[in-house]
PDB file of N, CA and C in Angstrom:
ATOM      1  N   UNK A   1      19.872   7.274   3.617  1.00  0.00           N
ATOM      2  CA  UNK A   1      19.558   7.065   2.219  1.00  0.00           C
ATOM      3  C   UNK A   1      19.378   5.584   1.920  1.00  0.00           C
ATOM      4  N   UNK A   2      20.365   4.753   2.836  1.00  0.00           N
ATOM      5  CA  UNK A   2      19.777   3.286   2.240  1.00  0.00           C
ATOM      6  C   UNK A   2      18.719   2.731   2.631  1.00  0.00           C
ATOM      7  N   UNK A   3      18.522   3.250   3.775  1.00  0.00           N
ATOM      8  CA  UNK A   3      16.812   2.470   4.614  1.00  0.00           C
ATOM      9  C   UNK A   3      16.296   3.265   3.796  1.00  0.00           C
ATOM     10  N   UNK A   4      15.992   4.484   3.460  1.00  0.00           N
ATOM     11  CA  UNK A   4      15.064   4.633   2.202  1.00  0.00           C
ATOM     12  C   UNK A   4      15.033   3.562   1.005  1.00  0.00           C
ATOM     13  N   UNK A   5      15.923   3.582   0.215  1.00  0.00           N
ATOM     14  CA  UNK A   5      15.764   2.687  -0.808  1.00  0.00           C
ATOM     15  C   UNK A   5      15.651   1.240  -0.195  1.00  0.00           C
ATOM     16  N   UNK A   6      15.757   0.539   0.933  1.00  0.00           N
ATOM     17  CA  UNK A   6      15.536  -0.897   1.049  1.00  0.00           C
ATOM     18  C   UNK A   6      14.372  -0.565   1.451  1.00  0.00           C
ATOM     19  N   UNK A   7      13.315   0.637   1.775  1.00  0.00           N
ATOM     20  CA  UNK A   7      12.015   0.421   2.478  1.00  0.00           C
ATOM     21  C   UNK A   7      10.943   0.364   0.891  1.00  0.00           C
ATOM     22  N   UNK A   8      12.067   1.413  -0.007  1.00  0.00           N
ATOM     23  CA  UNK A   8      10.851   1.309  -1.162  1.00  0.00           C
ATOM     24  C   UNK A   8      11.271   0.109  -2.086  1.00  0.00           C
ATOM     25  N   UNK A   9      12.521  -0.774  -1.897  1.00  0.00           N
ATOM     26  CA  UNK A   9      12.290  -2.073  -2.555  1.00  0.00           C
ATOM     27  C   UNK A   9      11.640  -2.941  -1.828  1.00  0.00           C
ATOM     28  N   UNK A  10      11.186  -2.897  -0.546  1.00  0.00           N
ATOM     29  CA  UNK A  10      10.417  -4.021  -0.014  1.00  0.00           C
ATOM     30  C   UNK A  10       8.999  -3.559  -0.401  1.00  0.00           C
ATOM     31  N   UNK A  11       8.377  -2.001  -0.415  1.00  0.00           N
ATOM     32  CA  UNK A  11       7.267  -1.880  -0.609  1.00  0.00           C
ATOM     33  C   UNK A  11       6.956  -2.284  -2.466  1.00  0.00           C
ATOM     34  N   UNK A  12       7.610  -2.399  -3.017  1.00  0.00           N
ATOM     35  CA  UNK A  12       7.898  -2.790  -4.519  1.00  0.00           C
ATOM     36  C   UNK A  12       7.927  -4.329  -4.546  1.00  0.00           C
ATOM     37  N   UNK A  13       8.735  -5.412  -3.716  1.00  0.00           N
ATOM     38  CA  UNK A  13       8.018  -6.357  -3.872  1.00  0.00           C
ATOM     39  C   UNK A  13       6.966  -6.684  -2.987  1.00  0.00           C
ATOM     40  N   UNK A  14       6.952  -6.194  -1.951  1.00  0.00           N
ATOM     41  CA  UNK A  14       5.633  -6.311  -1.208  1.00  0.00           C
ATOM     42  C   UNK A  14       4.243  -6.208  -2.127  1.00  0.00           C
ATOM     43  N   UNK A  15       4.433  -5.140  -2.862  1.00  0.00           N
ATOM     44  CA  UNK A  15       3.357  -4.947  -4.393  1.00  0.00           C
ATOM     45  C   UNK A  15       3.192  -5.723  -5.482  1.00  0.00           C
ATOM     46  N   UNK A  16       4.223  -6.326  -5.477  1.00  0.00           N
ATOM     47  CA  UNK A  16       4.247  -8.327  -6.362  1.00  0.00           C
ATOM     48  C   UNK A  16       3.745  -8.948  -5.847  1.00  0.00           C
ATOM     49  N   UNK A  17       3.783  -9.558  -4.634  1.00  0.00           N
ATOM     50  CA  UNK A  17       3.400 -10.577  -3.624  1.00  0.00           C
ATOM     51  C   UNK A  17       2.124 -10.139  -3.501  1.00  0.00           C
ATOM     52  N   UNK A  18       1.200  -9.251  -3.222  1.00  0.00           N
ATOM     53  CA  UNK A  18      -0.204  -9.278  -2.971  1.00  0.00           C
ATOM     54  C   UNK A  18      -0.818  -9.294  -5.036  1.00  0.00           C
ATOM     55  N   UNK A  19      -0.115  -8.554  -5.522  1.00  0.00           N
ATOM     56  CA  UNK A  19      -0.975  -8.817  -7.245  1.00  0.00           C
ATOM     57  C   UNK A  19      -1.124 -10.217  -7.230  1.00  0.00           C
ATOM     58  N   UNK A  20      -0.208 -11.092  -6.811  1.00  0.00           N
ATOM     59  CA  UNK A  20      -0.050 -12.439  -6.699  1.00  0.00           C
ATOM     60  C   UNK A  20      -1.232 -13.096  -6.311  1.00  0.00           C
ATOM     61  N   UNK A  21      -1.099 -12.712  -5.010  1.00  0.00           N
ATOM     62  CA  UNK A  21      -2.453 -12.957  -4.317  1.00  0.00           C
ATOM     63  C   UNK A  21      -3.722 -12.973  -4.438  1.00  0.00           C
ATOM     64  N   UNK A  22      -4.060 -11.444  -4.799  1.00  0.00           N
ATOM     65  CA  UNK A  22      -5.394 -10.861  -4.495  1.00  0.00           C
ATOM     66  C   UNK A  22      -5.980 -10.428  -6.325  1.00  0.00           C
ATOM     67  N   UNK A  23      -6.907 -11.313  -6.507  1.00  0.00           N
ATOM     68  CA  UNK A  23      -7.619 -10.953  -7.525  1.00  0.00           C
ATOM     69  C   UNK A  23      -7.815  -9.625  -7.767  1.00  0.00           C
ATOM     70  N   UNK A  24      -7.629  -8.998  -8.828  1.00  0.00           N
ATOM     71  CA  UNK A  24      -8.449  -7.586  -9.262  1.00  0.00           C
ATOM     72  C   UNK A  24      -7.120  -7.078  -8.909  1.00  0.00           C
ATOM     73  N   UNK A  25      -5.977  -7.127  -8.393  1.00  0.00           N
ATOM     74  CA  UNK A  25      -4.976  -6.340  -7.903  1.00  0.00           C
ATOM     75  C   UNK A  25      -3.980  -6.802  -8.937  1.00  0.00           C
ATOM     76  N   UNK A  26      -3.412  -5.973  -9.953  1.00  0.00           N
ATOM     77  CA  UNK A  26      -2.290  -6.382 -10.568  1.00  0.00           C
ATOM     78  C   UNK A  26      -1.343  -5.506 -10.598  1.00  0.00           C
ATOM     79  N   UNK A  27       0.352  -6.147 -10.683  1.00  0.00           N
ATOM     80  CA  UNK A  27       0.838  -5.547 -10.823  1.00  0.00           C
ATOM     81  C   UNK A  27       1.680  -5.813 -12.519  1.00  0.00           C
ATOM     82  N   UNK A  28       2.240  -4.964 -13.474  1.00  0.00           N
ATOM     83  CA  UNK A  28       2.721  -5.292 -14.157  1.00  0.00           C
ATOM     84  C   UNK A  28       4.196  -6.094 -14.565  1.00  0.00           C
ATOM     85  N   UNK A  29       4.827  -5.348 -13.993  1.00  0.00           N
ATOM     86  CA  UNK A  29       6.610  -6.113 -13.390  1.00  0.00           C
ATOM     87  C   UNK A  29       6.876  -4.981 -12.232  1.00  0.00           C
ATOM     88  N   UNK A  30       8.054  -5.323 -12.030  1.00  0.00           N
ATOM     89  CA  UNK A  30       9.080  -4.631 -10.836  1.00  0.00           C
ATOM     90  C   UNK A  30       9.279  -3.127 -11.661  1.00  0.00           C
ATOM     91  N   UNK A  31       9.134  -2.951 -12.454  1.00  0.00           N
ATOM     92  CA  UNK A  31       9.885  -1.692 -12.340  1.00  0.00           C
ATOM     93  C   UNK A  31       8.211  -0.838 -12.267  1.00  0.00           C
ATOM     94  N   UNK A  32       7.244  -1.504 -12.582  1.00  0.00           N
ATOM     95  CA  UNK A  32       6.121  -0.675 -12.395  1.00  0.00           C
ATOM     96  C   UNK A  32       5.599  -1.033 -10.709  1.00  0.00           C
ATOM     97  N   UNK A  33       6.113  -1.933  -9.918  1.00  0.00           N
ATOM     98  CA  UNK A  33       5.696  -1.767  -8.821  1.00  0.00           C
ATOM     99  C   UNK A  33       6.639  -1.039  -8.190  1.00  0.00           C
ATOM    100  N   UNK A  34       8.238  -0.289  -8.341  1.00  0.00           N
ATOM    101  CA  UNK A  34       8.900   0.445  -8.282  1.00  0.00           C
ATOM    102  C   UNK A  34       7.922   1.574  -8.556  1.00  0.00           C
ATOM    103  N   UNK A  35       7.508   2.314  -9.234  1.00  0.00           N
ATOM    104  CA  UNK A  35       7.026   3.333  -9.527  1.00  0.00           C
ATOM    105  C   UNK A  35       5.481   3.354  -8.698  1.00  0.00           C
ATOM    106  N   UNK A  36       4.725   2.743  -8.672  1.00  0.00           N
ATOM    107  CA  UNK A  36       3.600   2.511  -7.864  1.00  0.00           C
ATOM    108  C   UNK A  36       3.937   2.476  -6.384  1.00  0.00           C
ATOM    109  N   UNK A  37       5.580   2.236  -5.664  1.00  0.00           N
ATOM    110  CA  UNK A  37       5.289   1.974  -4.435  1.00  0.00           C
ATOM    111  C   UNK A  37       5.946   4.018  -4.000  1.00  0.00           C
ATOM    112  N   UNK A  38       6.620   3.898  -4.723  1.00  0.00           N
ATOM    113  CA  UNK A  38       6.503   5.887  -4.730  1.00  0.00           C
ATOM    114  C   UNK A  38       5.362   6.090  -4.533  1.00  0.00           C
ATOM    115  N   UNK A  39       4.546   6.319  -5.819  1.00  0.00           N
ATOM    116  CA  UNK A  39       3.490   6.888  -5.925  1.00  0.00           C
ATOM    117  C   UNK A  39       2.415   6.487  -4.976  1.00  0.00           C
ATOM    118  N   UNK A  40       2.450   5.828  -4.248  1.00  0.00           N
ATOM    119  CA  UNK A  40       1.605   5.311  -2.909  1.00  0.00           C
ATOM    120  C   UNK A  40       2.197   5.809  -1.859  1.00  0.00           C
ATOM    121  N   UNK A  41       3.185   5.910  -2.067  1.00  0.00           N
ATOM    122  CA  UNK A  41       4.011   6.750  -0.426  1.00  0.00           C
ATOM    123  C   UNK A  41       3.826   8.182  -0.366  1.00  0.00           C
ATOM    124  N   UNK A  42       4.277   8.942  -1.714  1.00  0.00           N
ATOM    125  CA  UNK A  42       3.685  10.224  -2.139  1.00  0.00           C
ATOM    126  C   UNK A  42       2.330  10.531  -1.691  1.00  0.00           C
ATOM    127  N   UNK A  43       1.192   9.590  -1.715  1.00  0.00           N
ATOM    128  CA  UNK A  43       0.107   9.869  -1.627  1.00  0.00           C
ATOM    129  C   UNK A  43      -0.283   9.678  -0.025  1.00  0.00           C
ATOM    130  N   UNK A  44       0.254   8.527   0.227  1.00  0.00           N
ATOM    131  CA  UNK A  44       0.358   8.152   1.720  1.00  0.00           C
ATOM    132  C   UNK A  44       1.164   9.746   3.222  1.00  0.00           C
ATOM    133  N   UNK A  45       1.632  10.316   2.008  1.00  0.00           N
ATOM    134  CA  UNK A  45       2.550  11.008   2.893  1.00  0.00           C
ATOM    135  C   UNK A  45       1.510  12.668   2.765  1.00  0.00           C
ATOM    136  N   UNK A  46       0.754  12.473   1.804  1.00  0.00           N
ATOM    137  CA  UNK A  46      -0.137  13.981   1.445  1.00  0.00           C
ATOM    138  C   UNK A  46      -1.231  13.357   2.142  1.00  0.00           C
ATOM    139  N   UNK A  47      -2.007  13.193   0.887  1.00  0.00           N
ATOM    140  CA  UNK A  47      -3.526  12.849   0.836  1.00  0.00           C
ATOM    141  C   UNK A  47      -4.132  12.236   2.576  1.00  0.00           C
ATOM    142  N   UNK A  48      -3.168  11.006   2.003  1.00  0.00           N
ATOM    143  CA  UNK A  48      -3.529  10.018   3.246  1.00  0.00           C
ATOM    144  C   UNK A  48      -3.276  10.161   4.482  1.00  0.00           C
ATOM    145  N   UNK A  49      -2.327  11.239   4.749  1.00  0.00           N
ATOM    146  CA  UNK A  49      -2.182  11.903   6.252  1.00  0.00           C
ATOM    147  C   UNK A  49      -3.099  12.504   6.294  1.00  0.00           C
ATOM    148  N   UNK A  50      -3.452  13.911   6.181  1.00  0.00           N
ATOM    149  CA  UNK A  50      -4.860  14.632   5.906  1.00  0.00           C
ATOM    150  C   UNK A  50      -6.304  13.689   6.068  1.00  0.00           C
ATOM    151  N   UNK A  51      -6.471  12.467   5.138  1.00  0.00           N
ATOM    152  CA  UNK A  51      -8.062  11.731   5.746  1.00  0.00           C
ATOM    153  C   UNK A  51      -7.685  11.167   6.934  1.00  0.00           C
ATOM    154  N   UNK A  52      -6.218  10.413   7.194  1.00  0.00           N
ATOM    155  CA  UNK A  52      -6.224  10.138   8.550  1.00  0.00           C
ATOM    156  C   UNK A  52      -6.559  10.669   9.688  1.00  0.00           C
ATOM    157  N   UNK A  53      -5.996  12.290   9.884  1.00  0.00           N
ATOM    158  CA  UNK A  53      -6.477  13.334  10.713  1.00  0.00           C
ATOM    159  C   UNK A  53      -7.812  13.530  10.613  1.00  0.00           C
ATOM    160  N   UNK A  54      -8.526  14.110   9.832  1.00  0.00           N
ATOM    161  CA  UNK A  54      -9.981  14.227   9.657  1.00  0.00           C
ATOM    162  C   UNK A  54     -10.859  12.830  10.647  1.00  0.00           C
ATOM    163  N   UNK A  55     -10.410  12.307   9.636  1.00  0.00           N
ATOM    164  CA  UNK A  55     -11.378  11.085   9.911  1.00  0.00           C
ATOM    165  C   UNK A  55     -10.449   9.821  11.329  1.00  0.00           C
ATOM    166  N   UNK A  56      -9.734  10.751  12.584  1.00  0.00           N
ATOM    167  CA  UNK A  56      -9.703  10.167  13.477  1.00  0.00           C
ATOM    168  C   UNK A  56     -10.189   9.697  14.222  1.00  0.00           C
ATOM    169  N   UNK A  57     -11.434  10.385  14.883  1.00  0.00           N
ATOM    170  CA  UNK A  57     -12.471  10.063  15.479  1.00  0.00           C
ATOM    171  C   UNK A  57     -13.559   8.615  15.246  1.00  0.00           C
ATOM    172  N   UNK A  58     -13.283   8.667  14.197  1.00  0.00           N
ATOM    173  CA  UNK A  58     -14.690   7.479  12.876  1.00  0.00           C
ATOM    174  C   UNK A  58     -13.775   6.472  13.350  1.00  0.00           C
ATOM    175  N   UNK A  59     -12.165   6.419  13.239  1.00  0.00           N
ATOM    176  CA  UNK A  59     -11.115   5.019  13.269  1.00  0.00           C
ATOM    177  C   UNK A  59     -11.304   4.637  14.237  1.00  0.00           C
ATOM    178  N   UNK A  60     -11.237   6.027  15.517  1.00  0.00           N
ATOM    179  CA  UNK A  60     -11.180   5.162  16.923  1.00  0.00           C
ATOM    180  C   UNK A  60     -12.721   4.257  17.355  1.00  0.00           C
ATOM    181  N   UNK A  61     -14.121   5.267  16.946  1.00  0.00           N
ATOM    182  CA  UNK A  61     -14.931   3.805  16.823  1.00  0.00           C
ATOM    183  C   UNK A  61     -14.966   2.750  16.104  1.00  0.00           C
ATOM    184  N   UNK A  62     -13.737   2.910  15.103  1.00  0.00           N
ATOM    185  CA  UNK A  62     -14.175   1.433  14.477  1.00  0.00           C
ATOM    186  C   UNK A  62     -12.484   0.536  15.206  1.00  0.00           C
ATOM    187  N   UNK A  63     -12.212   0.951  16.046  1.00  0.00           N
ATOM    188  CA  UNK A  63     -10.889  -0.077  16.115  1.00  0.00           C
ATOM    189  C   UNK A  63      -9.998   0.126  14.887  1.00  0.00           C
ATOM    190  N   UNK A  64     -10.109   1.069  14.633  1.00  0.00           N
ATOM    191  CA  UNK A  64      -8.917   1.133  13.012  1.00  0.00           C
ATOM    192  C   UNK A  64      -9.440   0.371  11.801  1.00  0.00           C
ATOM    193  N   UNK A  65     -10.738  -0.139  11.661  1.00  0.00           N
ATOM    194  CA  UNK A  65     -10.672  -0.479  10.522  1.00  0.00           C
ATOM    195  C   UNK A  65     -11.008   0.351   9.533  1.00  0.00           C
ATOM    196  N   UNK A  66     -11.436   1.633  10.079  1.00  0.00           N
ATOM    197  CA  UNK A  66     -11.927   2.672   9.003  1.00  0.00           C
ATOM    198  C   UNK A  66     -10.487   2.998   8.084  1.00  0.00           C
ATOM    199  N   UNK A  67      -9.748   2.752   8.436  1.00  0.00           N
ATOM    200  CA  UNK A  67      -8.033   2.918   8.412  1.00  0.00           C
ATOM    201  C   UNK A  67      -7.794   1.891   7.163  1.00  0.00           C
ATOM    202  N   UNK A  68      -8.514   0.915   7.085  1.00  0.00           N
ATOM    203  CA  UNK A  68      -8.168  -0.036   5.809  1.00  0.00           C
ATOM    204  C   UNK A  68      -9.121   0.924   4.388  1.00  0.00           C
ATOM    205  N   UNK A  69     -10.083   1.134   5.010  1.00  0.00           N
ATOM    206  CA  UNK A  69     -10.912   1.719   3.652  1.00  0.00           C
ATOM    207  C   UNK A  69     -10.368   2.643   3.325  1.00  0.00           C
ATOM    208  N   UNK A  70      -9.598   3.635   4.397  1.00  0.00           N
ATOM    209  CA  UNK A  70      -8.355   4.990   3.733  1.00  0.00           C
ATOM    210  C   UNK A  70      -7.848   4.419   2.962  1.00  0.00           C
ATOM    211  N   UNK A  71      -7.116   3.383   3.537  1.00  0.00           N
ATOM    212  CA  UNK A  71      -6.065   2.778   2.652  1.00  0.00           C
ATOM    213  C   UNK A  71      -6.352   2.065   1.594  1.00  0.00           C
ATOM    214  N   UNK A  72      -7.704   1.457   1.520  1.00  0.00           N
ATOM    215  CA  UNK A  72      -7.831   0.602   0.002  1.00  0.00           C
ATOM    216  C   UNK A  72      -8.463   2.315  -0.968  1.00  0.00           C
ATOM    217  N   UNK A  73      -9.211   3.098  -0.670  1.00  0.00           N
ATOM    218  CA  UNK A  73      -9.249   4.146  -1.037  1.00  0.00           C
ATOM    219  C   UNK A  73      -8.401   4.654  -1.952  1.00  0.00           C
ATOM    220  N   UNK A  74      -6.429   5.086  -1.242  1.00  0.00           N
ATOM    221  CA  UNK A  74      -5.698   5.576  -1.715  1.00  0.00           C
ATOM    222  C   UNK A  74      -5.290   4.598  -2.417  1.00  0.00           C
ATOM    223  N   UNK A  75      -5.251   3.154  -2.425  1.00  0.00           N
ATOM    224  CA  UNK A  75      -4.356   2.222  -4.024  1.00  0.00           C
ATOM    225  C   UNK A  75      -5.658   2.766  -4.985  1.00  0.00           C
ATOM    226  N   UNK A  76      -6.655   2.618  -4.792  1.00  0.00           N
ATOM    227  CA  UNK A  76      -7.425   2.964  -6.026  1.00  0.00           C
ATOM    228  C   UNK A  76      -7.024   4.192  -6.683  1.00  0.00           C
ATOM    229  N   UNK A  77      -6.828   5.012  -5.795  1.00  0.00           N
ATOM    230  CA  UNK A  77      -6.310   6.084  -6.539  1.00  0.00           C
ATOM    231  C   UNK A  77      -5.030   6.347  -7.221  1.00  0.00           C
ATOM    232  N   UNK A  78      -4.152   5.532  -6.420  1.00  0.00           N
ATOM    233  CA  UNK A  78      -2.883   5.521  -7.348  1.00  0.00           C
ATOM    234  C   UNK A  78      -2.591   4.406  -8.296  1.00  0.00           C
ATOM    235  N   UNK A  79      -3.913   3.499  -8.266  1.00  0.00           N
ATOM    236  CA  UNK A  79      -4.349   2.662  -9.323  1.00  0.00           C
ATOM    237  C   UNK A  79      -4.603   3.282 -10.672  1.00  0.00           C
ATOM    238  N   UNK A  80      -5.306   4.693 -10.501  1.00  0.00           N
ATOM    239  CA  UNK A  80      -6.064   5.169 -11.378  1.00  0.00           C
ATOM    240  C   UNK A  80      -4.875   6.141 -12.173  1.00  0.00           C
ATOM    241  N   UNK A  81      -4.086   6.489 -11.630  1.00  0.00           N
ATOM    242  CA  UNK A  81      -2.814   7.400 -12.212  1.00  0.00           C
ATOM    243  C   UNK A  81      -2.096   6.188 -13.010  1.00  0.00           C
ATOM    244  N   UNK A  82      -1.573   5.655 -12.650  1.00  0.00           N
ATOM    245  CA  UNK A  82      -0.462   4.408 -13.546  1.00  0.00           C
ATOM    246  C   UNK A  82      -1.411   3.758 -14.159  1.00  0.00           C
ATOM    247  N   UNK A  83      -0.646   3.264 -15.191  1.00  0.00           N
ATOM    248  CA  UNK A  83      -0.727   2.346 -15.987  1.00  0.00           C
ATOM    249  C   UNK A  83      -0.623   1.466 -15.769  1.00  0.00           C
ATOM    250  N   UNK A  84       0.595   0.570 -15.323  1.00  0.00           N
ATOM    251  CA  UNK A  84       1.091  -0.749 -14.384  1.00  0.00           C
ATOM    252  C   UNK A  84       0.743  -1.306 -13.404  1.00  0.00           C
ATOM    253  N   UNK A  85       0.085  -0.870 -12.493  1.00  0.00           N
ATOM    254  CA  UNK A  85      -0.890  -0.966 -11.432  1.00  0.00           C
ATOM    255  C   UNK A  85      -2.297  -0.647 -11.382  1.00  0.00           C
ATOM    256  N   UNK A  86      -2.874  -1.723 -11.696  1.00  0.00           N
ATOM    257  CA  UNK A  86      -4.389  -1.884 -11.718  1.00  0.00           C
ATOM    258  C   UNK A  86      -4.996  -2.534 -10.356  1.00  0.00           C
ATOM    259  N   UNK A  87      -6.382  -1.774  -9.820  1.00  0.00           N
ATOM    260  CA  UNK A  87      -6.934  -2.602  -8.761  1.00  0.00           C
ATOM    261  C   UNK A  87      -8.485  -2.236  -9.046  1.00  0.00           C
ATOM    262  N   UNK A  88      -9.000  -3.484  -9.952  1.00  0.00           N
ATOM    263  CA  UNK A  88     -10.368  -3.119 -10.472  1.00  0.00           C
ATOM    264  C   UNK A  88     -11.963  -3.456  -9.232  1.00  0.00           C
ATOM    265  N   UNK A  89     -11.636  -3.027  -8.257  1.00  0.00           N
ATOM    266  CA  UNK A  89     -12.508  -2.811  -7.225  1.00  0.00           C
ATOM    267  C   UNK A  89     -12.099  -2.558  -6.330  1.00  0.00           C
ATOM    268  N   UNK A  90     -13.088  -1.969  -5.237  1.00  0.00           N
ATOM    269  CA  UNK A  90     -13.197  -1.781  -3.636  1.00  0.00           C
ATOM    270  C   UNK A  90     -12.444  -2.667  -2.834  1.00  0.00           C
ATOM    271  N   UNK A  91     -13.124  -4.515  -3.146  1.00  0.00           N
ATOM    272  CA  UNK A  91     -12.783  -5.142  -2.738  1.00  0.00           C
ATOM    273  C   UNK A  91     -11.311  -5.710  -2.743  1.00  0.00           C
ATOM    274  N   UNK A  92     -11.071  -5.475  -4.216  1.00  0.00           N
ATOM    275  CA  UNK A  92      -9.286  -5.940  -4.381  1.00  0.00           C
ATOM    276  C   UNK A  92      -8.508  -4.855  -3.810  1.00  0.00           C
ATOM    277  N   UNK A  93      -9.480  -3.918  -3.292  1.00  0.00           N
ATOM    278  CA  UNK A  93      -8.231  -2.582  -2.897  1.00  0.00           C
ATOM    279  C   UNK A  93      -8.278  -2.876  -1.273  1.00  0.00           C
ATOM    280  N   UNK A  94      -9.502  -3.265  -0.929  1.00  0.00           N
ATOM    281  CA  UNK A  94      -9.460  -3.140   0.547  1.00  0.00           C
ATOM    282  C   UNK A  94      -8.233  -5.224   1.399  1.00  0.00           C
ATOM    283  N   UNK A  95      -9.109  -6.024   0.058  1.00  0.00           N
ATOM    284  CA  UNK A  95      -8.062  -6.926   0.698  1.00  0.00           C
ATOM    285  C   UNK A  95      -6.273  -6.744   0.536  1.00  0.00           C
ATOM    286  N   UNK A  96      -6.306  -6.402  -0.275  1.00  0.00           N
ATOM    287  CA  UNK A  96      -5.141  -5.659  -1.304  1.00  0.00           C
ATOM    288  C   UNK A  96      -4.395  -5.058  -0.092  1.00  0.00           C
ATOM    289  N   UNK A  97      -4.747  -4.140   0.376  1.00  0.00           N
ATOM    290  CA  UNK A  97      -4.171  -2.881   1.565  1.00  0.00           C
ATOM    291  C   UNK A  97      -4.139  -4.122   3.075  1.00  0.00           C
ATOM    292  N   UNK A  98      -4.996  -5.346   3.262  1.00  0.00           N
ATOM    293  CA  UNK A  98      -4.261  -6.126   4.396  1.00  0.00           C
ATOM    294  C   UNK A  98      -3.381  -6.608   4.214  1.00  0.00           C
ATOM    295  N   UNK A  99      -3.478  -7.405   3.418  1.00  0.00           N
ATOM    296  CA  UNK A  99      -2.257  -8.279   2.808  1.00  0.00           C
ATOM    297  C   UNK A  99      -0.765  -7.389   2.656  1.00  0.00           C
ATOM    298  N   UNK A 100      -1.331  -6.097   1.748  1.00  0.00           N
ATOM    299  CA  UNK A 100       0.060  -5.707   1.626  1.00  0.00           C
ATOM    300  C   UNK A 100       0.480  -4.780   3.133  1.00  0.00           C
ATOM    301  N   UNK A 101      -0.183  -4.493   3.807  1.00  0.00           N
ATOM    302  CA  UNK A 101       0.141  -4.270   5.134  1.00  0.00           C
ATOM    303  C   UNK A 101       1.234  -5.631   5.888  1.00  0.00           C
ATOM    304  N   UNK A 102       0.464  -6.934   6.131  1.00  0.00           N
ATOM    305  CA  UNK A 102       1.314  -7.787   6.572  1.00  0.00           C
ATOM    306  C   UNK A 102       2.356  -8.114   5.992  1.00  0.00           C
ATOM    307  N   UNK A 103       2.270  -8.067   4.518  1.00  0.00           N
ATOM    308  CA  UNK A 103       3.459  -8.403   3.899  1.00  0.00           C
ATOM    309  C   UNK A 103       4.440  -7.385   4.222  1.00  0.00           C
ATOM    310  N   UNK A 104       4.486  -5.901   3.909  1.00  0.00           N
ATOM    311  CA  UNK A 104       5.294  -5.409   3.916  1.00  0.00           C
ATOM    312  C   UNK A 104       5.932  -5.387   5.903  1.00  0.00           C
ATOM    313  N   UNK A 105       4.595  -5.412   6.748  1.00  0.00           N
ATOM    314  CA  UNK A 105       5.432  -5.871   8.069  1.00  0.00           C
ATOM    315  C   UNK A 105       6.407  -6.820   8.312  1.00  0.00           C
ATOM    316  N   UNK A 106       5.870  -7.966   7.505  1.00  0.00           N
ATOM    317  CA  UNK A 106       6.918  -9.082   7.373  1.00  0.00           C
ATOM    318  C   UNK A 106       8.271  -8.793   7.009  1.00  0.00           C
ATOM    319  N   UNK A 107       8.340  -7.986   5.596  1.00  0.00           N
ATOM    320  CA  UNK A 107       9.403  -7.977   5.403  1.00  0.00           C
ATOM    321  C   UNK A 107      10.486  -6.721   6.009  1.00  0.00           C
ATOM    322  N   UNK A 108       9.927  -6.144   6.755  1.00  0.00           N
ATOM    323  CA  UNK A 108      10.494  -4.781   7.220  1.00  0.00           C
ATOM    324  C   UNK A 108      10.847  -5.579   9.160  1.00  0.00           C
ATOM    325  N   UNK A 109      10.639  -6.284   9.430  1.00  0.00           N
ATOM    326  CA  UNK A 109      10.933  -7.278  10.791  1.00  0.00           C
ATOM    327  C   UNK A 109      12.075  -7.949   9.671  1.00  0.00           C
ATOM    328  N   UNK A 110      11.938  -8.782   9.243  1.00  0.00           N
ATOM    329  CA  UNK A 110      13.234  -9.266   8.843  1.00  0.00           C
ATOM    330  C   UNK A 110      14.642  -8.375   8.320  1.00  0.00           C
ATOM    331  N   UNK A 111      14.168  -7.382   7.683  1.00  0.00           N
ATOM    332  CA  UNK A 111      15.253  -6.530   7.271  1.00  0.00           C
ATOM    333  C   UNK A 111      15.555  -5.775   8.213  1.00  0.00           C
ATOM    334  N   UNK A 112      14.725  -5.348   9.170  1.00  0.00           N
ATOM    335  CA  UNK A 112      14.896  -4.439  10.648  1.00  0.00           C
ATOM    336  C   UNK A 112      16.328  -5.250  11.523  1.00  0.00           C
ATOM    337  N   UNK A 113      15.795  -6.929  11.889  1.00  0.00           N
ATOM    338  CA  UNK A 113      16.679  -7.989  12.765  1.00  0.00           C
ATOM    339  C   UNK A 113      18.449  -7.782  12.343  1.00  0.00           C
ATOM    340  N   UNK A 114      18.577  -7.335  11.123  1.00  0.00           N
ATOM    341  CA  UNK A 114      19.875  -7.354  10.251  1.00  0.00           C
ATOM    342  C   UNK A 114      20.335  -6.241  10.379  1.00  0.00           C
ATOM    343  N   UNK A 115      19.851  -5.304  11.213  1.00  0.00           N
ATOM    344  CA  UNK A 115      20.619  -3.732  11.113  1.00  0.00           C
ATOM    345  C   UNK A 115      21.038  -3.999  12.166  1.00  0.00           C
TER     346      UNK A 115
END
């Protein structure tokens, strides 16, 4: 139960740190990137398993980058449900989904070293 909740407070500020960043990507405060990093895992754990499978074949010719457009794909969509989380293009979704990829690696290696 606690690596759950420390994985969805890192994906919560991990979701600060790229609004920060990446134009077109906002987040409103913490408690709406709290609720947005659910609602991205929710979706990550349905939706986004399902196009992953489908569309395995397409990733392995592209080296996985077809894997970022899933993924800037699904913030748009859980852009489009909340209120608090806005990502007003393709582009803020697709840089959006690297960034918050490394970020949240970053911070999941540091919190990993401490267990």
């Amino acid at each position: 139960m606690g690596t759950l909740i420390i994985a969805w407070l890192i994906s919560a500020v991990s979701l600060l740190i790229v609004g920060h960043i990446i134009p077109g990507f906002e987040v409103l405060n913490f408690g709406s990137a709290l609720i947005a990093a659910v609602v991205i895992g929710l979706i990550n754990a349905t939706v986004g398993l399902f196009l992953k499978i489908i569309t395995f074949p397409i990733s392995i010719l592209t080296f996985g980058i077809f894997l970022l457009i899933i993924n800037a794909l699904m913030l748009m969509f859980a852009s489009s449900l909340l209120s608090g989380f806005t990502v007003t293009g393709f582009w803020a979704a697709f840089f959006g989904a690297i960034v918050l990829a490394v970020v949240n690696m970053l911070f999941r290696s540091l919190v990993g070293g401490r267990e």
